[in-house]
C-alpha atoms as a PDB file:
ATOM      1  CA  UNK A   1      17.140 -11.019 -13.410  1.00  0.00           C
ATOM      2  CA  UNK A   2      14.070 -11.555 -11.705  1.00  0.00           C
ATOM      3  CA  UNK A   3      10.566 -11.527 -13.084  1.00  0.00           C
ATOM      4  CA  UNK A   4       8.852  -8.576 -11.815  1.00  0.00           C
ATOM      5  CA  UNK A   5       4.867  -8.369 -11.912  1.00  0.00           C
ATOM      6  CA  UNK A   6       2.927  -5.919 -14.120  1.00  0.00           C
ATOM      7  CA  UNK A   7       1.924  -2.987 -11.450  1.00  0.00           C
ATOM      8  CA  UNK A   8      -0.129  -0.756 -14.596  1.00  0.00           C
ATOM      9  CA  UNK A   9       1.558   1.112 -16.911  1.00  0.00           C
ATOM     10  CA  UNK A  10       4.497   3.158 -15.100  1.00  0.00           C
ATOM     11  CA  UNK A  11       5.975   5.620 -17.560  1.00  0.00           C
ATOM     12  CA  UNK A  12       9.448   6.593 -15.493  1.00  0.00           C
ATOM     13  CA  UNK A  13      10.077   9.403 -17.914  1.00  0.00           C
ATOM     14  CA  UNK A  14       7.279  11.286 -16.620  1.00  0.00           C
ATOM     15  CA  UNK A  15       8.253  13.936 -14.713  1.00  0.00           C
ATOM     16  CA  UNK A  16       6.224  15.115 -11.951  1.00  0.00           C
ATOM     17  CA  UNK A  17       6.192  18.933 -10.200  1.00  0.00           C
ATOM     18  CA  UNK A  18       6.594  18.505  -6.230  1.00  0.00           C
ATOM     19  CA  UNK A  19       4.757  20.371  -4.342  1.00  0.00           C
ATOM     20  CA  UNK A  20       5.346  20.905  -0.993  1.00  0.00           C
ATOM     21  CA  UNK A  21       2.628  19.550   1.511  1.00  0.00           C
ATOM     22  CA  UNK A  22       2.058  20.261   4.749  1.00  0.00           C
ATOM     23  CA  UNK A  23      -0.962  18.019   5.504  1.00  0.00           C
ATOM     24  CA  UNK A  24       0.960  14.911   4.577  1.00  0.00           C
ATOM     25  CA  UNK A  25       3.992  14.643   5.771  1.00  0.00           C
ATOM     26  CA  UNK A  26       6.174  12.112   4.123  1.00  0.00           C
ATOM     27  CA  UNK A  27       7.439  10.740   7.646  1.00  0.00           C
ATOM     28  CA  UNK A  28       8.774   7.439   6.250  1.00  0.00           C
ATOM     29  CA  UNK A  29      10.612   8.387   3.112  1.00  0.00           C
ATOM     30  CA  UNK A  30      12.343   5.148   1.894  1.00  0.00           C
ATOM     31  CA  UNK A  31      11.950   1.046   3.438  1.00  0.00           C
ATOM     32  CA  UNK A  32      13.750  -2.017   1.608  1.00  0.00           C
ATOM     33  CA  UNK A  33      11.308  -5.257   1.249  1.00  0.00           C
ATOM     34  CA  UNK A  34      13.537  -8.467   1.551  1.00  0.00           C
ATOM     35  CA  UNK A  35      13.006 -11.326  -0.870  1.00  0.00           C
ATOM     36  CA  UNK A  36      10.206 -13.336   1.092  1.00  0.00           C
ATOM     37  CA  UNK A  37       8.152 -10.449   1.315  1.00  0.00           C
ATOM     38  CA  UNK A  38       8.479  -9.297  -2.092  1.00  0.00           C
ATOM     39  CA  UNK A  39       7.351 -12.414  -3.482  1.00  0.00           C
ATOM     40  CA  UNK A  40       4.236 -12.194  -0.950  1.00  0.00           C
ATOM     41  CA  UNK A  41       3.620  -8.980  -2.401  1.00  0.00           C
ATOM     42  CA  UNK A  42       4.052 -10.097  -5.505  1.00  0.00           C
ATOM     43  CA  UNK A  43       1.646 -12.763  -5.193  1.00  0.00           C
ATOM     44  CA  UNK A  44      -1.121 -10.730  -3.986  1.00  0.00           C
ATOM     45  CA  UNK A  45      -0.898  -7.961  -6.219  1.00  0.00           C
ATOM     46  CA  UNK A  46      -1.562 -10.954  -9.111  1.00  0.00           C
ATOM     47  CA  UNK A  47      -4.189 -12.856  -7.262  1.00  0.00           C
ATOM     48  CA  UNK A  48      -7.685 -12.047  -8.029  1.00  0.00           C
ATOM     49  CA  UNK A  49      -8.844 -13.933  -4.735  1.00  0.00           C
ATOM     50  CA  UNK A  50      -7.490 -11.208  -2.393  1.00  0.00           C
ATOM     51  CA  UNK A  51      -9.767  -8.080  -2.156  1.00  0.00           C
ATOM     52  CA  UNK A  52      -9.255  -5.043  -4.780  1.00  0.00           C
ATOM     53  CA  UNK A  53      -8.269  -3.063  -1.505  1.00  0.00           C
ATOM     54  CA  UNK A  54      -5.669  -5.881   0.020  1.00  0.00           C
ATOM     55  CA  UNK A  55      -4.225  -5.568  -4.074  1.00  0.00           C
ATOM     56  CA  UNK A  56      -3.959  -2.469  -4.145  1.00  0.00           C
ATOM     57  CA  UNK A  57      -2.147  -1.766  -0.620  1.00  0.00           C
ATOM     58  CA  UNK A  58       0.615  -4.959  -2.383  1.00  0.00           C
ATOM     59  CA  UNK A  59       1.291  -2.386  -5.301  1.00  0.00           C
ATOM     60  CA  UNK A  60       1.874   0.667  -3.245  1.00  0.00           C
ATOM     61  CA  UNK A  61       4.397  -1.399  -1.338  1.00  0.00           C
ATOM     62  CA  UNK A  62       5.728  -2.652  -4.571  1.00  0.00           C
ATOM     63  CA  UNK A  63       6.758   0.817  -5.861  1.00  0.00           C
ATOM     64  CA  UNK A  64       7.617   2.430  -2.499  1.00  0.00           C
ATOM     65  CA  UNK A  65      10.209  -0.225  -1.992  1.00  0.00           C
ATOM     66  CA  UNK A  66      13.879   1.061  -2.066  1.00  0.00           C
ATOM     67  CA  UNK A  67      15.759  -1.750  -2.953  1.00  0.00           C
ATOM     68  CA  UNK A  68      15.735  -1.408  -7.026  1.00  0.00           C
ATOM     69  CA  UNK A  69      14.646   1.730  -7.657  1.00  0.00           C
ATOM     70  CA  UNK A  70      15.194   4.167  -4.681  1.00  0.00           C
ATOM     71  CA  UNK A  71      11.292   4.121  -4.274  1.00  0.00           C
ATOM     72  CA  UNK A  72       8.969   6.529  -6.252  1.00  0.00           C
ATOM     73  CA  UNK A  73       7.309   9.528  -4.678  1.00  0.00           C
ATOM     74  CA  UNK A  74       4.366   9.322  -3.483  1.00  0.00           C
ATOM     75  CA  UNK A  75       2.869  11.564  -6.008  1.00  0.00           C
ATOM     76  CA  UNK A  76       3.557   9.134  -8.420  1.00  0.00           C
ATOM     77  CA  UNK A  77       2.538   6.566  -6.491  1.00  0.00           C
ATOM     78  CA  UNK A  78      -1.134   7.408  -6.257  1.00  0.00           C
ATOM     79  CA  UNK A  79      -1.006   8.454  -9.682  1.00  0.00           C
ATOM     80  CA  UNK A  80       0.121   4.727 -10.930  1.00  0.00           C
ATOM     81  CA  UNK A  81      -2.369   3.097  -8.442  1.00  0.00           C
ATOM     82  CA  UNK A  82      -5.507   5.174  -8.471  1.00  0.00           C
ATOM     83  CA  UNK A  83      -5.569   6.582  -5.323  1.00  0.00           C
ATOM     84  CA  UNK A  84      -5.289   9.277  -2.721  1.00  0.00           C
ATOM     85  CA  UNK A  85      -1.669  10.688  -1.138  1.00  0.00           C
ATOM     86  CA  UNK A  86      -3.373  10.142   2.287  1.00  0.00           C
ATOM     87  CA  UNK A  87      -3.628   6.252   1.555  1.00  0.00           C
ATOM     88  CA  UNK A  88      -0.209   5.771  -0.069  1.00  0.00           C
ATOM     89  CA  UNK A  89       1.193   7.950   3.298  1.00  0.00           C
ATOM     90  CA  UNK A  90      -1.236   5.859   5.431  1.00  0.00           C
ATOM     91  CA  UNK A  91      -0.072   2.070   3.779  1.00  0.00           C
ATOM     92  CA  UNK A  92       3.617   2.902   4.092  1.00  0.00           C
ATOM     93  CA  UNK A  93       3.020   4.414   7.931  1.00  0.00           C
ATOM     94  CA  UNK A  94       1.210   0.960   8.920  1.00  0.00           C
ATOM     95  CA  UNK A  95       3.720  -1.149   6.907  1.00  0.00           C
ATOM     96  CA  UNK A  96       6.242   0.516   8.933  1.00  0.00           C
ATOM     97  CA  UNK A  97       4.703  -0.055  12.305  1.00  0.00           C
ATOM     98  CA  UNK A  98       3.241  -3.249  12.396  1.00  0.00           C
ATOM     99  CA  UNK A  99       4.765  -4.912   9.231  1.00  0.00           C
ATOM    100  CA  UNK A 100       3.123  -6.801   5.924  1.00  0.00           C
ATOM    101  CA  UNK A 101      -0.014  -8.475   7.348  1.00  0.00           C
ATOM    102  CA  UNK A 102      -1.230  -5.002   9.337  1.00  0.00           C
ATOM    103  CA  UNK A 103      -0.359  -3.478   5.953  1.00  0.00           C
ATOM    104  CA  UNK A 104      -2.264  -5.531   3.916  1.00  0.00           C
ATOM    105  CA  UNK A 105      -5.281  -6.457   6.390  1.00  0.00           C
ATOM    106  CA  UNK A 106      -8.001  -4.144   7.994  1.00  0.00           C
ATOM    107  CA  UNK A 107      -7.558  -1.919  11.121  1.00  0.00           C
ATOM    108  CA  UNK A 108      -9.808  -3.103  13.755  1.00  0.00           C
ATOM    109  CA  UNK A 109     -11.993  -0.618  14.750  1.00  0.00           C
ATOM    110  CA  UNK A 110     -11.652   0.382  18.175  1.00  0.00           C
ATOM    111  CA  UNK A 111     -15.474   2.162  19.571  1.00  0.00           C
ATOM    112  CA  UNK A 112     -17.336  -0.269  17.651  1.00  0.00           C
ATOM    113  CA  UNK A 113     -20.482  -1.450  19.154  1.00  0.00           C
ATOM    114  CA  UNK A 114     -21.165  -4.963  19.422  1.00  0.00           C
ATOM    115  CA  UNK A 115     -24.379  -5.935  17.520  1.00  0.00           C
ATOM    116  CA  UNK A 116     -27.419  -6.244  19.762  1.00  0.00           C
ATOM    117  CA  UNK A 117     -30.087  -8.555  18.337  1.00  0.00           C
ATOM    118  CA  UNK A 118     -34.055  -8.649  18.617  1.00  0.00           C
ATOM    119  CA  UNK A 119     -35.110 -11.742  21.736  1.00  0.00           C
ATOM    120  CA  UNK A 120     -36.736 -13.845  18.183  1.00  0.00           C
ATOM    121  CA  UNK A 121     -33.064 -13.823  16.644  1.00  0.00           C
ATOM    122  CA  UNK A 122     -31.677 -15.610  20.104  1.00  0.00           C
END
């Protein structure tokens, strides 16, 4: 058996009511995590020198992944992590596109200005 990390206190008797959403659409329902990126995820869920954000994106992973448990909802998810259904949809949808490091890191923005500075700066 391997050692799984603490991910807050998950009570899997509680039952939750689904509701039906139609501004979320749960487009990817279930992804398996291999080893390797487990233990990344893993890692950064339990290290306090990533960002709150980058540890909380490792824990949604963590309990979406289908491999043990058939992946929790994400009603539950949120719930368990502290967060909204639109970032547990939004983690899983980049995870699935671009794979662990676009999951974890920052979209760039894309009509960002660059930074103009005053002639005494230069």
């Amino acid at each position: 058996m391997t050692d799984r990390v603490w991910l807050g206190r998950l009570d899997l008797n509680q039952k939750i009511i689904q509701k039906e959403s139609s501004c979320l659409p749960n487009s990817i329902t279930s992804f398996y995590l291999d080893e390797e990126q487990r233990s990344q995820l893993e890692q950064v869920a339990r290290s306090y020198k990533r960002t709150p954000r980058q540890r909380t994106r490792a824990r949604i992973l963590l309990l979406a992944d289908a491999a043990d448990t058939g992946g929790y909802k994400d009603e539950l998810i949120c719930q368990q992590v502290g967060t909204s259904a639109s970032t547990v949809v939004r983690v899983r949808q980049r995870f699935a596109q671009g794979g662990l490091e676009a999951a974890l890191g920052h979209k760039p923005q894309e009509k960002r200005k660059a930074r103009k500075l005053d002639e005494a700066w230069t």
